[in-house]
PDB file of N, CA and C in Angstrom:
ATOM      1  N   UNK A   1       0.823  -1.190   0.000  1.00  0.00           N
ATOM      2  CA  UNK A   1       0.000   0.000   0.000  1.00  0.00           C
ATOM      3  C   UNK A   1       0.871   1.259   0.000  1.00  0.00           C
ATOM      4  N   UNK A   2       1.696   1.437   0.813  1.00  0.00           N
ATOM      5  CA  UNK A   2       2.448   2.439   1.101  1.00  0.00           C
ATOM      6  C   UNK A   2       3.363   2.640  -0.341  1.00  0.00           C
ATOM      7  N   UNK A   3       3.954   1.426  -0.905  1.00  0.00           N
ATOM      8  CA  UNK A   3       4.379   1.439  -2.296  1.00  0.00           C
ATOM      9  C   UNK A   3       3.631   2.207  -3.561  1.00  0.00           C
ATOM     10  N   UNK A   4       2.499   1.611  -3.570  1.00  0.00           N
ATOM     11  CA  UNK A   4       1.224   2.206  -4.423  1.00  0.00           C
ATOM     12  C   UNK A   4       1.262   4.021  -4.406  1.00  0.00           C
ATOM     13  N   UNK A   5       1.330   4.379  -2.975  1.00  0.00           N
ATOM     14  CA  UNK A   5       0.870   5.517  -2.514  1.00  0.00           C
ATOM     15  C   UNK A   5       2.324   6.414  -3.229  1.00  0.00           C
ATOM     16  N   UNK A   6       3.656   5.689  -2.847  1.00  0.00           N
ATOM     17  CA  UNK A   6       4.618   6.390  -3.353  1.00  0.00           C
ATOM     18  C   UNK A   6       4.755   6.352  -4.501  1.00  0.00           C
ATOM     19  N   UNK A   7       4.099   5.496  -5.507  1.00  0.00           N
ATOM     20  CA  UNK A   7       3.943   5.482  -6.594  1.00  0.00           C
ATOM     21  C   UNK A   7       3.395   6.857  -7.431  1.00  0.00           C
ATOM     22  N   UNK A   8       2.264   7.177  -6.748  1.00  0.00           N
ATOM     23  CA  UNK A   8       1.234   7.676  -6.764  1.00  0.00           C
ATOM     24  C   UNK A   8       1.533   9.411  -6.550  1.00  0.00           C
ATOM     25  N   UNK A   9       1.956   9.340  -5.934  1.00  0.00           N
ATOM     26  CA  UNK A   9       2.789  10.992  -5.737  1.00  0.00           C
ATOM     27  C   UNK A   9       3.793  11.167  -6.382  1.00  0.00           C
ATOM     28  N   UNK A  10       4.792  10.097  -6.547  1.00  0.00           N
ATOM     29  CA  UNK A  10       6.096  10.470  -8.323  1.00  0.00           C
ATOM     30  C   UNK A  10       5.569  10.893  -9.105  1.00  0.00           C
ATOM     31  N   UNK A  11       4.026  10.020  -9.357  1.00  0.00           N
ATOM     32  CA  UNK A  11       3.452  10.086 -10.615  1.00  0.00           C
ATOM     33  C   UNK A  11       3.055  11.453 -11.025  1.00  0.00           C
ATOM     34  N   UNK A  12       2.450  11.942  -9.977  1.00  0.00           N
ATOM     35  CA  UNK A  12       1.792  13.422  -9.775  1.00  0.00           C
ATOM     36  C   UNK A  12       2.458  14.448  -9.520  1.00  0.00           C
ATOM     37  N   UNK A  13       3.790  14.564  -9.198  1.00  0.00           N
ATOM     38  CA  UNK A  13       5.223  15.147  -8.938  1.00  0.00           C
ATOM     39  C   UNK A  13       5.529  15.307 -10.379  1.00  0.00           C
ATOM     40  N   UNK A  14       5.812  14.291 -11.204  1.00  0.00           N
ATOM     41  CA  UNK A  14       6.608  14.320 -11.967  1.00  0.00           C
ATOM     42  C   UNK A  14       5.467  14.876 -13.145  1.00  0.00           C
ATOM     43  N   UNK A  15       4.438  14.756 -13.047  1.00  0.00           N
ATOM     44  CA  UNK A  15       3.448  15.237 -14.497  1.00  0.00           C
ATOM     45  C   UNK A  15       3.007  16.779 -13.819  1.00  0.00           C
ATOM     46  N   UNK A  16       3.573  17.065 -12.892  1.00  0.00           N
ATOM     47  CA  UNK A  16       3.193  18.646 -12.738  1.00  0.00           C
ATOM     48  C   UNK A  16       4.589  19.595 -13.474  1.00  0.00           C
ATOM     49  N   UNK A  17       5.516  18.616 -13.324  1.00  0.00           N
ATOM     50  CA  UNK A  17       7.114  19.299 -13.359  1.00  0.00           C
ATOM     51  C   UNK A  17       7.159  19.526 -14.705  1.00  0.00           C
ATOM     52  N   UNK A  18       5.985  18.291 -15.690  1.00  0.00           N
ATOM     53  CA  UNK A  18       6.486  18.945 -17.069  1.00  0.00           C
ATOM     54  C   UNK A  18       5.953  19.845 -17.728  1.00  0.00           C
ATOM     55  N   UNK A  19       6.887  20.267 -18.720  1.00  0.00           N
ATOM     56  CA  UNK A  19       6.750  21.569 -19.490  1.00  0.00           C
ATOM     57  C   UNK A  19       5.521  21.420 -19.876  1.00  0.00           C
ATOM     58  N   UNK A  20       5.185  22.681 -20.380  1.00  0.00           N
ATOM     59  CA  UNK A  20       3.648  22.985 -20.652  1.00  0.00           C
ATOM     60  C   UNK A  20       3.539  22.587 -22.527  1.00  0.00           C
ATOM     61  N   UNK A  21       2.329  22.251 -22.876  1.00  0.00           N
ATOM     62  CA  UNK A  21       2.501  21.758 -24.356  1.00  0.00           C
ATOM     63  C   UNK A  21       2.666  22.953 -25.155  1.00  0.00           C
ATOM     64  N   UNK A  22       3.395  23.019 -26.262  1.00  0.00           N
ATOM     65  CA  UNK A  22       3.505  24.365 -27.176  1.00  0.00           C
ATOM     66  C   UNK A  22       2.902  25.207 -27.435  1.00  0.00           C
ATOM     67  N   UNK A  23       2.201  26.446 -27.273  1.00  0.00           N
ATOM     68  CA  UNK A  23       1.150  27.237 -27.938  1.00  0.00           C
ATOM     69  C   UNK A  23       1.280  27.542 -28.878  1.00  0.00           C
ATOM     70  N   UNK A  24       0.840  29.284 -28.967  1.00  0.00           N
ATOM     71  CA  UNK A  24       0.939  30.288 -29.035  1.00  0.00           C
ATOM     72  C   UNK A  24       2.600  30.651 -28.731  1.00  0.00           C
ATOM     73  N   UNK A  25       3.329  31.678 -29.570  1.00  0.00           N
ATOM     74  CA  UNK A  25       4.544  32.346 -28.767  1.00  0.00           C
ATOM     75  C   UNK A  25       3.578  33.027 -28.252  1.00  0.00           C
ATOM     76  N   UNK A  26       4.959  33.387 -27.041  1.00  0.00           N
ATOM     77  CA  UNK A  26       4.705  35.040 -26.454  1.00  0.00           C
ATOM     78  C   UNK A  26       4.672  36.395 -26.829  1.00  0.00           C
ATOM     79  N   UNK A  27       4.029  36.476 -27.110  1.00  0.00           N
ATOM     80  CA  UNK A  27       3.868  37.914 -27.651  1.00  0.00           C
ATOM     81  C   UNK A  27       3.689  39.438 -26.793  1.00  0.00           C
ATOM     82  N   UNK A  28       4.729  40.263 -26.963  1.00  0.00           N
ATOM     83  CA  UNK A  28       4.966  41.037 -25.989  1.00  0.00           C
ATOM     84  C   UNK A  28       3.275  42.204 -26.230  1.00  0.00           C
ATOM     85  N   UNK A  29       2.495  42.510 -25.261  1.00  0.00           N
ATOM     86  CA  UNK A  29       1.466  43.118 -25.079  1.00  0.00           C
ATOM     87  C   UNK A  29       1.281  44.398 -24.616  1.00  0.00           C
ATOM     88  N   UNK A  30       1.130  45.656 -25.307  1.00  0.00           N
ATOM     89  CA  UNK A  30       0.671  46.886 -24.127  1.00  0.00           C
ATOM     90  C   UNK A  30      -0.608  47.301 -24.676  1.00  0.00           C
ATOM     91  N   UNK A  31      -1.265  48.045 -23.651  1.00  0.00           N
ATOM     92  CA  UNK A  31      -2.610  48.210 -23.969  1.00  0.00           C
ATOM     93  C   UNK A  31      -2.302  49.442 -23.644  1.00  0.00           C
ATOM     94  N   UNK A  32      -2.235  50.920 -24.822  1.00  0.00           N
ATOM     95  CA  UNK A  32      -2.398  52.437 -25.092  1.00  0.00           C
ATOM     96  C   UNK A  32      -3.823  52.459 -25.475  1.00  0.00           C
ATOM     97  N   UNK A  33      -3.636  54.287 -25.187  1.00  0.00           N
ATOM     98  CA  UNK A  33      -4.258  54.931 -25.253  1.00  0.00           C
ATOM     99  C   UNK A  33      -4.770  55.488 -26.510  1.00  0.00           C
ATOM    100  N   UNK A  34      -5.845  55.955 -26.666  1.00  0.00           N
ATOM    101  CA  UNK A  34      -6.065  56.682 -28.123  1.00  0.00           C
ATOM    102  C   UNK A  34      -4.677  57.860 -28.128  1.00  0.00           C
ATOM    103  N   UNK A  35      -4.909  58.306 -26.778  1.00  0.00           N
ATOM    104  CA  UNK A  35      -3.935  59.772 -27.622  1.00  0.00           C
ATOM    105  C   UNK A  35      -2.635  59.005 -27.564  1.00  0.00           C
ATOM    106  N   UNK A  36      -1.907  57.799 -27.261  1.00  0.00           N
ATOM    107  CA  UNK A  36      -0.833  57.242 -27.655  1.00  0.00           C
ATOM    108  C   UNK A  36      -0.714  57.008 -28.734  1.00  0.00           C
ATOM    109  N   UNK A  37      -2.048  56.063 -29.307  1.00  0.00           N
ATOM    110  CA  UNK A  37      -1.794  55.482 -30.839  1.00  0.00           C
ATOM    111  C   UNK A  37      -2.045  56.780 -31.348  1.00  0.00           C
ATOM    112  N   UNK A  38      -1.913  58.124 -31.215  1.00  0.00           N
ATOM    113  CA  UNK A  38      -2.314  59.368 -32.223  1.00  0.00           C
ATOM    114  C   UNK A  38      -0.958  59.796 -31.816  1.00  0.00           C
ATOM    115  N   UNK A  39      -0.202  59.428 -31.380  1.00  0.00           N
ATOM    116  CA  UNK A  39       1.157  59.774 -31.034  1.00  0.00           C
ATOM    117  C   UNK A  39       2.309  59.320 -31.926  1.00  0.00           C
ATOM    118  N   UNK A  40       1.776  58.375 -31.735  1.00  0.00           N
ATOM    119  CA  UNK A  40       2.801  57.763 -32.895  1.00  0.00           C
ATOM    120  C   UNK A  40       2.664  57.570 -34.232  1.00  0.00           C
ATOM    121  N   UNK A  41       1.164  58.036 -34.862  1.00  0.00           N
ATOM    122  CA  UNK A  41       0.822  58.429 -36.416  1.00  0.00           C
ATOM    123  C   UNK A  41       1.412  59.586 -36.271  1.00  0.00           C
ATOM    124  N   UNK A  42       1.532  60.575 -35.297  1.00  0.00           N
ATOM    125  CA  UNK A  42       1.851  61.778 -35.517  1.00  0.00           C
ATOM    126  C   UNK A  42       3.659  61.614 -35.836  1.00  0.00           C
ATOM    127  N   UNK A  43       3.908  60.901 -35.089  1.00  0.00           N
ATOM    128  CA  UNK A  43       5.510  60.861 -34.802  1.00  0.00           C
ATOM    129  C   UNK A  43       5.717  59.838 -36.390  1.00  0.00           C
ATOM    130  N   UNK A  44       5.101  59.445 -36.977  1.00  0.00           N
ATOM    131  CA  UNK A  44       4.666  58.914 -38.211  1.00  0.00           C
ATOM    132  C   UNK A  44       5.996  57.880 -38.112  1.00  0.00           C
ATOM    133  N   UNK A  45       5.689  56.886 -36.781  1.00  0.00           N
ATOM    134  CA  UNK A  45       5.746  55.518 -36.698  1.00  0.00           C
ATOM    135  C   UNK A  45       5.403  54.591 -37.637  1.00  0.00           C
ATOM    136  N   UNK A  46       6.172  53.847 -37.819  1.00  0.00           N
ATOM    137  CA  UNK A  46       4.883  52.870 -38.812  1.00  0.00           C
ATOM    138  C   UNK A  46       4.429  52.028 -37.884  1.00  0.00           C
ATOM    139  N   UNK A  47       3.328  51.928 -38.075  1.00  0.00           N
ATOM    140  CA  UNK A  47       2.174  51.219 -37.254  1.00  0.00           C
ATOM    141  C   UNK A  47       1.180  50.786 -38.289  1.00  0.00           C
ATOM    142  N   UNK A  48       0.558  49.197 -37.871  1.00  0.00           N
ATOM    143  CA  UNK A  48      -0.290  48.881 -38.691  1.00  0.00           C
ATOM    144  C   UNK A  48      -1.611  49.211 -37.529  1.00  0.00           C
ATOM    145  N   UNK A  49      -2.447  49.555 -38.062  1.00  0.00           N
ATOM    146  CA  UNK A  49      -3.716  49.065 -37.620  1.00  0.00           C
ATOM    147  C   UNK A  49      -4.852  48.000 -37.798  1.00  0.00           C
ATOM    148  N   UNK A  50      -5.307  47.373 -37.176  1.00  0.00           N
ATOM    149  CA  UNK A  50      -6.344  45.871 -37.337  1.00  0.00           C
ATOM    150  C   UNK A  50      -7.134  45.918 -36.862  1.00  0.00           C
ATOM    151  N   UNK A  51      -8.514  46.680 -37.311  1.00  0.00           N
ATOM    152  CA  UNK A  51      -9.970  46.509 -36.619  1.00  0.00           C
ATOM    153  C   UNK A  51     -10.065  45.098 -36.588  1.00  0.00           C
ATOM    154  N   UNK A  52     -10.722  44.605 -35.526  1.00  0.00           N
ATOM    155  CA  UNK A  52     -10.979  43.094 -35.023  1.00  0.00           C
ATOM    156  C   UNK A  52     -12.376  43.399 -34.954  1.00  0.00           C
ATOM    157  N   UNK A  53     -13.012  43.902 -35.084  1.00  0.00           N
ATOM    158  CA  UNK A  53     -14.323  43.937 -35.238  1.00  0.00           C
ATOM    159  C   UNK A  53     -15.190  43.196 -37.004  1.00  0.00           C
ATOM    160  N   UNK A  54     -16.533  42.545 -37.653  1.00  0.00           N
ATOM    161  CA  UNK A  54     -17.081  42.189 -38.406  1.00  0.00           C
ATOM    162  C   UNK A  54     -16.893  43.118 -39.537  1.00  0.00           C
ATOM    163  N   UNK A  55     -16.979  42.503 -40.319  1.00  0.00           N
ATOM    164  CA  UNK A  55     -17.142  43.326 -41.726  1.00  0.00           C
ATOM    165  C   UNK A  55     -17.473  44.278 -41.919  1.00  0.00           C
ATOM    166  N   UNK A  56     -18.900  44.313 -41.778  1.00  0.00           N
ATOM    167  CA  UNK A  56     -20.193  45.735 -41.481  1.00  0.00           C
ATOM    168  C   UNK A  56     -20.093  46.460 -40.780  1.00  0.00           C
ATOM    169  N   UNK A  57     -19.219  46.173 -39.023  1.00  0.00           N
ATOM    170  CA  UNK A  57     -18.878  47.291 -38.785  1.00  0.00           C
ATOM    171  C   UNK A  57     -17.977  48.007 -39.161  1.00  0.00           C
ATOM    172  N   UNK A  58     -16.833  47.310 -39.835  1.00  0.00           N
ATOM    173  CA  UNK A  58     -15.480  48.268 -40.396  1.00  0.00           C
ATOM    174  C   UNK A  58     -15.688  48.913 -41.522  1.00  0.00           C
ATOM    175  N   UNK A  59     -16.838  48.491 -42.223  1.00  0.00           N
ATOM    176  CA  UNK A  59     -17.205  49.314 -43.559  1.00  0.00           C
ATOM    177  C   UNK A  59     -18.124  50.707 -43.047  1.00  0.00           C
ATOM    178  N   UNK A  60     -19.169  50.528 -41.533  1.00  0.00           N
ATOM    179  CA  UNK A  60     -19.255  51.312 -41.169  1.00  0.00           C
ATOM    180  C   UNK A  60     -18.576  52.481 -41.109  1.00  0.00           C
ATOM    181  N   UNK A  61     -17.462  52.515 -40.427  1.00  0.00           N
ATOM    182  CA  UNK A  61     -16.146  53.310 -39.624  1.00  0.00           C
ATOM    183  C   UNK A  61     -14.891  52.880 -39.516  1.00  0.00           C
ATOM    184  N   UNK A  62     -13.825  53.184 -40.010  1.00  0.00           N
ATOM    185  CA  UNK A  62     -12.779  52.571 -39.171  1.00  0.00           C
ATOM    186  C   UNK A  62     -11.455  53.566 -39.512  1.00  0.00           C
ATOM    187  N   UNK A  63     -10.230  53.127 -38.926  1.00  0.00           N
ATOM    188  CA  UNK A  63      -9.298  54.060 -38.656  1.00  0.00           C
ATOM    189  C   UNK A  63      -8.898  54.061 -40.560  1.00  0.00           C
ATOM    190  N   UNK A  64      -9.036  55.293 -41.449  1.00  0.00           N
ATOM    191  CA  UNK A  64      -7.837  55.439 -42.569  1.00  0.00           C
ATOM    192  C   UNK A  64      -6.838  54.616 -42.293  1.00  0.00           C
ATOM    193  N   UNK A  65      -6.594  53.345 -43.435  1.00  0.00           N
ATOM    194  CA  UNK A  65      -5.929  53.045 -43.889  1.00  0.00           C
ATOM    195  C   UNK A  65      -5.415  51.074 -42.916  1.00  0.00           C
ATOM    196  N   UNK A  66      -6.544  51.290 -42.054  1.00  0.00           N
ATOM    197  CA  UNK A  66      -6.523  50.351 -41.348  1.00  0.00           C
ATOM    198  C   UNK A  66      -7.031  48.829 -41.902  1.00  0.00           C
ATOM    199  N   UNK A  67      -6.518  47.841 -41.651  1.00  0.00           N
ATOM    200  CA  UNK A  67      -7.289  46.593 -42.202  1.00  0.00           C
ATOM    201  C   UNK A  67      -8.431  45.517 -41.482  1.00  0.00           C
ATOM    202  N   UNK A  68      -8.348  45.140 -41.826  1.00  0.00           N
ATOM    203  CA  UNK A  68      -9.930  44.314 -41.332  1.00  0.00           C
ATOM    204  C   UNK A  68      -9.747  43.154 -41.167  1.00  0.00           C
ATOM    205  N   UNK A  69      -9.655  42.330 -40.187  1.00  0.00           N
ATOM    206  CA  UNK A  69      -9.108  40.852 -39.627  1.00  0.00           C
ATOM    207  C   UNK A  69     -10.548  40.997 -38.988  1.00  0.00           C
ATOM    208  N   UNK A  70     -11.747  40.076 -38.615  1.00  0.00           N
ATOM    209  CA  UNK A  70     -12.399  39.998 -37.564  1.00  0.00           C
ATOM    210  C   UNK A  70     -11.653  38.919 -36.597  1.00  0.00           C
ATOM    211  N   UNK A  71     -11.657  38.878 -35.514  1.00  0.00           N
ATOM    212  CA  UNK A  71     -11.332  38.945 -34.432  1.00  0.00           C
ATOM    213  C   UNK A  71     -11.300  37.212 -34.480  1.00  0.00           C
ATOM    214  N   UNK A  72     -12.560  36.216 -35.113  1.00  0.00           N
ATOM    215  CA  UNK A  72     -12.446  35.234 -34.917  1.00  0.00           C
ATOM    216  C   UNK A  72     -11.687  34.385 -35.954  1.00  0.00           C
ATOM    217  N   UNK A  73     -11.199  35.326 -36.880  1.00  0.00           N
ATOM    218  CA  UNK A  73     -10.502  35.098 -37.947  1.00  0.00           C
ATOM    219  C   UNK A  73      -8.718  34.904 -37.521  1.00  0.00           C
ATOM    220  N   UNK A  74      -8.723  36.176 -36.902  1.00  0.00           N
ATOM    221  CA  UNK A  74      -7.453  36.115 -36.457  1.00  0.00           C
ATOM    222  C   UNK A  74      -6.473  35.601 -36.183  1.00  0.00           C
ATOM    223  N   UNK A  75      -6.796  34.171 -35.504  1.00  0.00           N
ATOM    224  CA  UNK A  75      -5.212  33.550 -35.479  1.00  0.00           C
ATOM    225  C   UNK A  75      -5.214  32.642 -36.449  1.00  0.00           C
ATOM    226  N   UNK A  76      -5.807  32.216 -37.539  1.00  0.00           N
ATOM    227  CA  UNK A  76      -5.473  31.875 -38.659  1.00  0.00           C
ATOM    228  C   UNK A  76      -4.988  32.636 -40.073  1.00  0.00           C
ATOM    229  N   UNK A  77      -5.123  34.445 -39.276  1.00  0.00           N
ATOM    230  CA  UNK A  77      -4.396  35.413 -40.667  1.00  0.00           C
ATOM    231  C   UNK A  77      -3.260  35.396 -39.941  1.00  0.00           C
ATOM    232  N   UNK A  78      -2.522  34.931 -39.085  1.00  0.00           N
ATOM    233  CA  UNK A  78      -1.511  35.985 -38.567  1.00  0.00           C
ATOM    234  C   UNK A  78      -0.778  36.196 -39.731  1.00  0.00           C
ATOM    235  N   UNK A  79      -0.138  34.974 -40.564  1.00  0.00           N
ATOM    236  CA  UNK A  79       0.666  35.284 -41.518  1.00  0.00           C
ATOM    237  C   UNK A  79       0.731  36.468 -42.382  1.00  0.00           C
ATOM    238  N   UNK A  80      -0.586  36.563 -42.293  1.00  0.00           N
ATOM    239  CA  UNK A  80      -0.981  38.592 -43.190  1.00  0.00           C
ATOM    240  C   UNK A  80      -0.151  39.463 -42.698  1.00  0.00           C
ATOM    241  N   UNK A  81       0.060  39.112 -41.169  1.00  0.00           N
ATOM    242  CA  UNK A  81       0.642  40.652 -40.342  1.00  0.00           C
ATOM    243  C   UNK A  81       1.907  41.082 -40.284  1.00  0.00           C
ATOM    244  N   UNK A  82       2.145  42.003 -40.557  1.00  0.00           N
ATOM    245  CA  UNK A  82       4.327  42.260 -40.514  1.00  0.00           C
ATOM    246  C   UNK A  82       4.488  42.230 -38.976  1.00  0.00           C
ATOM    247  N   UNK A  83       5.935  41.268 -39.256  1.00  0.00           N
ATOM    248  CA  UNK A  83       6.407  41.023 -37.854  1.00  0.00           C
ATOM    249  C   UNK A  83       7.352  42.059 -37.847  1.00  0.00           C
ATOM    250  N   UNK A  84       7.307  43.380 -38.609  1.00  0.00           N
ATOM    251  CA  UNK A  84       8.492  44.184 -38.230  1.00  0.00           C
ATOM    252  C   UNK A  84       7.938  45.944 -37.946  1.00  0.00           C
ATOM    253  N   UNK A  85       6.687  45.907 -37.999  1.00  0.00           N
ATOM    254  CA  UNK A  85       6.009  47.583 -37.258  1.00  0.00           C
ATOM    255  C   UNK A  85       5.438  46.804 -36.190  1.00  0.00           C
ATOM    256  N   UNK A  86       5.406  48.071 -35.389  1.00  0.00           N
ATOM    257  CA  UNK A  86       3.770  48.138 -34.342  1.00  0.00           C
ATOM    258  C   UNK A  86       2.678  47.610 -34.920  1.00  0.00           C
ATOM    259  N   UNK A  87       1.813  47.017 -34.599  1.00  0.00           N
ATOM    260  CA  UNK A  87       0.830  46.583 -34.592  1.00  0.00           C
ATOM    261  C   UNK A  87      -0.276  47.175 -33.642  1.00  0.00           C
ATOM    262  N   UNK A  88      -1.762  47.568 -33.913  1.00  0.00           N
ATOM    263  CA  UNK A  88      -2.551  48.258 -32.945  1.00  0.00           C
ATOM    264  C   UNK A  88      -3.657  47.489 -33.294  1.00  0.00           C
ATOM    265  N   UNK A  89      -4.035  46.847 -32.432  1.00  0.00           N
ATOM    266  CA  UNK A  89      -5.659  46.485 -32.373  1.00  0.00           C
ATOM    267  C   UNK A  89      -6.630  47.104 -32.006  1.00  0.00           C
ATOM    268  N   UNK A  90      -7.756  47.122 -32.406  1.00  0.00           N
ATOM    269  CA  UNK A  90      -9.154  47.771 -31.593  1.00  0.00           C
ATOM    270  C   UNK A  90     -10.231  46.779 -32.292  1.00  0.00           C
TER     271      UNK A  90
END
């Protein structure tokens, strides 16, 4: 019994210790402000912009010059996105 039991806690020891399965990378995150992201069009950063919002609403409104990913689309465009500007979501 006592064998079993020590069994039993390696087992659970050792499947906590391992690494976590692959995701997602990490992707470094900040969450600005409007007058930030107007900071850095001004400072004429390159920055992409990506309404994550539906179709209809981005045809509604959306930022000049910005593109249109909806949100549930998204992690199957990433490849669309340059890995070398800012990036801004809304």
């Amino acid at each position: 019994m006592k064998r079993l039991v020590a069994i039993l806690l390696l087992a659970a020891a050792m499947a906590w210790a391992a690494p976590a399965p692959a995701g997602n990378p990490e992707v470094p995150e900040k969450f600005i402000s409007v007058d930030e992201a107007k900071a850095l069009v001004d400072r004429r950063q390159r920055i992409t912009f990506i309404d994550v919002r539906e179709r209809m609403q981005f045809d509604d409104l959306h930022i000049k010059g910005a593109i249109n990913i909806p949100l549930g689309t998204l992690p199957a465009s990433l490849a669309e996105i340059s890995r070398t500007e800012f990036i801004a979501l809304y």
